[in-house]
C-alpha atoms as a PDB file:
ATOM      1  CA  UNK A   1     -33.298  -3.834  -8.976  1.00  0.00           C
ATOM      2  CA  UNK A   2     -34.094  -6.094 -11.768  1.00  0.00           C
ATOM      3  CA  UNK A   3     -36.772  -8.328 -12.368  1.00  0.00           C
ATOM      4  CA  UNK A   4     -37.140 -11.714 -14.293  1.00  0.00           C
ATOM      5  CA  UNK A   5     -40.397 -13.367 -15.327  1.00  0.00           C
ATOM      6  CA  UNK A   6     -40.931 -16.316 -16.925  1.00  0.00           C
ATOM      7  CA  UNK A   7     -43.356 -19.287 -17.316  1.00  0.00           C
ATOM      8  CA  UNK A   8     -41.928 -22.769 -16.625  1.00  0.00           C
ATOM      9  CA  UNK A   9     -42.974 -25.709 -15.104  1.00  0.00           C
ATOM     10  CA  UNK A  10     -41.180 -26.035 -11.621  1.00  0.00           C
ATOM     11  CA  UNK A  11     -41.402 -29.951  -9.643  1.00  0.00           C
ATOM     12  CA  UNK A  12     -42.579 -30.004  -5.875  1.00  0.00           C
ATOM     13  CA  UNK A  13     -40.988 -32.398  -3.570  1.00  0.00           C
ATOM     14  CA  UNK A  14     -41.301 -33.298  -0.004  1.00  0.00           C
ATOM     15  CA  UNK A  15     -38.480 -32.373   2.235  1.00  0.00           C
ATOM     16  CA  UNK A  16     -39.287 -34.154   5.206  1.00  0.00           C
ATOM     17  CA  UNK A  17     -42.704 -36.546   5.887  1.00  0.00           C
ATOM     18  CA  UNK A  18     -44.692 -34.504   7.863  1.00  0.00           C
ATOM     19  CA  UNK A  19     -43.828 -31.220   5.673  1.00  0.00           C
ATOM     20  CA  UNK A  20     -45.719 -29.360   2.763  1.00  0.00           C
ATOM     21  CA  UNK A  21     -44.462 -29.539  -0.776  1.00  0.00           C
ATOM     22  CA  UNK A  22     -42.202 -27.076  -1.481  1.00  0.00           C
ATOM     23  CA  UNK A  23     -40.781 -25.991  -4.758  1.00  0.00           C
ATOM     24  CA  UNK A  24     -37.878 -27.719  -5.810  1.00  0.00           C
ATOM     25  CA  UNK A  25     -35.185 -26.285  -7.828  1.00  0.00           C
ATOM     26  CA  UNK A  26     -31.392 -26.859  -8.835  1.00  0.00           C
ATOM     27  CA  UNK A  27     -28.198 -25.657  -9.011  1.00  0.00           C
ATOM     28  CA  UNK A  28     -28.791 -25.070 -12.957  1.00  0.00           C
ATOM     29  CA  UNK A  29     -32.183 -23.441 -12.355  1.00  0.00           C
ATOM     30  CA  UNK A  30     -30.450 -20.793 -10.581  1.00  0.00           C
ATOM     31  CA  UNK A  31     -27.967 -20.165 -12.652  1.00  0.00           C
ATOM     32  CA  UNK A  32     -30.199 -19.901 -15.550  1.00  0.00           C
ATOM     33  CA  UNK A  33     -31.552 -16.635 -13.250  1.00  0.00           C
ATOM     34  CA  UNK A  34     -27.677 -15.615 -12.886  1.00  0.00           C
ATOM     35  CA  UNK A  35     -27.144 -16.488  -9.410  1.00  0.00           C
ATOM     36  CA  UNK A  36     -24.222 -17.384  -8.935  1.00  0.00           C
ATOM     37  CA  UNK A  37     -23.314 -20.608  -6.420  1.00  0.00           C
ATOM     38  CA  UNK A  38     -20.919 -22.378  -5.043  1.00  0.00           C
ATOM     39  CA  UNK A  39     -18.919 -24.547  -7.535  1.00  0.00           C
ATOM     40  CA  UNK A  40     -19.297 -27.754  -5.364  1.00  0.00           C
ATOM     41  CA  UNK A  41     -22.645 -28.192  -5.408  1.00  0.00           C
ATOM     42  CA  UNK A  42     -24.581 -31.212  -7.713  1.00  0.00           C
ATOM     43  CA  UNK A  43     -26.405 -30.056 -10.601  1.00  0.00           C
ATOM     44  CA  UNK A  44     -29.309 -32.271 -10.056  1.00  0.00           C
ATOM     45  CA  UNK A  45     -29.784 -31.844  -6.206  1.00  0.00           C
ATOM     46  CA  UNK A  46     -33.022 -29.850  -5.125  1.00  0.00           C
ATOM     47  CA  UNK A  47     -31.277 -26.315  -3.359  1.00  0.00           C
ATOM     48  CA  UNK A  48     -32.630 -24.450  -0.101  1.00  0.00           C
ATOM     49  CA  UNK A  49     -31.082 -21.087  -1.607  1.00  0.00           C
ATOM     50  CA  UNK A  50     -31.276 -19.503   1.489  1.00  0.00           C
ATOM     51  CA  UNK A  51     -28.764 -22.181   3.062  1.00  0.00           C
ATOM     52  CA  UNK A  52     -26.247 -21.480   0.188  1.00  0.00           C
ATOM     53  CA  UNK A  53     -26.482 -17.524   0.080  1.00  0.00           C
ATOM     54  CA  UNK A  54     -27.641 -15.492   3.039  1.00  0.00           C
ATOM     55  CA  UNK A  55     -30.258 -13.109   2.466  1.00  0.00           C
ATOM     56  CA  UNK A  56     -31.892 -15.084  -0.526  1.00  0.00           C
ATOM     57  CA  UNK A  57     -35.448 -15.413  -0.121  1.00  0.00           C
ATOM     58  CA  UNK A  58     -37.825 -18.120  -2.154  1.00  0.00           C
ATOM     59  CA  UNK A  59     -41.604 -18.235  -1.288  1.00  0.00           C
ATOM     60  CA  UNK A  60     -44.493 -19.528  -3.304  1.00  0.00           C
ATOM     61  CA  UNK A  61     -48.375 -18.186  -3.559  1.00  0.00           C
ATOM     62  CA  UNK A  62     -50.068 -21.514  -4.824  1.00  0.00           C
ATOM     63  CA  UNK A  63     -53.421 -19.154  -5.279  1.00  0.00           C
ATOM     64  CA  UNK A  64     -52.135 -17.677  -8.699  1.00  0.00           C
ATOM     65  CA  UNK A  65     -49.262 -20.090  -9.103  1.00  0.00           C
ATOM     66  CA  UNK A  66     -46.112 -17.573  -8.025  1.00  0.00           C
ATOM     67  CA  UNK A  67     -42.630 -18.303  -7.050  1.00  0.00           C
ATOM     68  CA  UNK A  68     -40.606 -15.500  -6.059  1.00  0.00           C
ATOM     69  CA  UNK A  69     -37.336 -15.605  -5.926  1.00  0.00           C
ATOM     70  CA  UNK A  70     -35.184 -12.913  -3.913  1.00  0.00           C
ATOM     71  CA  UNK A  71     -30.926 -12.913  -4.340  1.00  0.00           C
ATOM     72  CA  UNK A  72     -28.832  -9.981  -2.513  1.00  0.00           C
ATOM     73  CA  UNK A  73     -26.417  -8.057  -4.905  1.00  0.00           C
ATOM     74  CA  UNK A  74     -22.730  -8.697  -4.422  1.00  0.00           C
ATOM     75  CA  UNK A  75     -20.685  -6.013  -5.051  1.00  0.00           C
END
């Protein structure tokens, strides 16, 4: 299991009105973590990575600033 860490400055959106701010991240920000996605998706669009690879967990501690991100292995 390995394990990537990095500072960066990650953008919050709004999914739906009466939701919480969750973090929003693209099709490139993924990659850049080697995950690899579907080739149709848009680069720029803010991806639920659980609804594009089963098993892939995000979650986010906002008390010390924390986004973990969880992909399954493919072999």
């Amino acid at each position: 299991m390995g394990s990537a860490i990095n500072h960066r400055n990650i953008e919050f959106k709004k999914v739906a009105k009466d939701t919480p701010v969750v973090p929003c991240l693209i099709a490139q920000d993924y990659q850049n973590y080697v995950v690899n996605l579907p080739d149709d998706l848009t680069m720029t669009q803010c991806y639920a990575l659980s609804q594009q690879i089963s098993g892939a967990k995000l979650s986010y501690d906002a008390a010390i600033q924390l986004i973990d991100l969880g992909v399954p292995q493919v072999f």
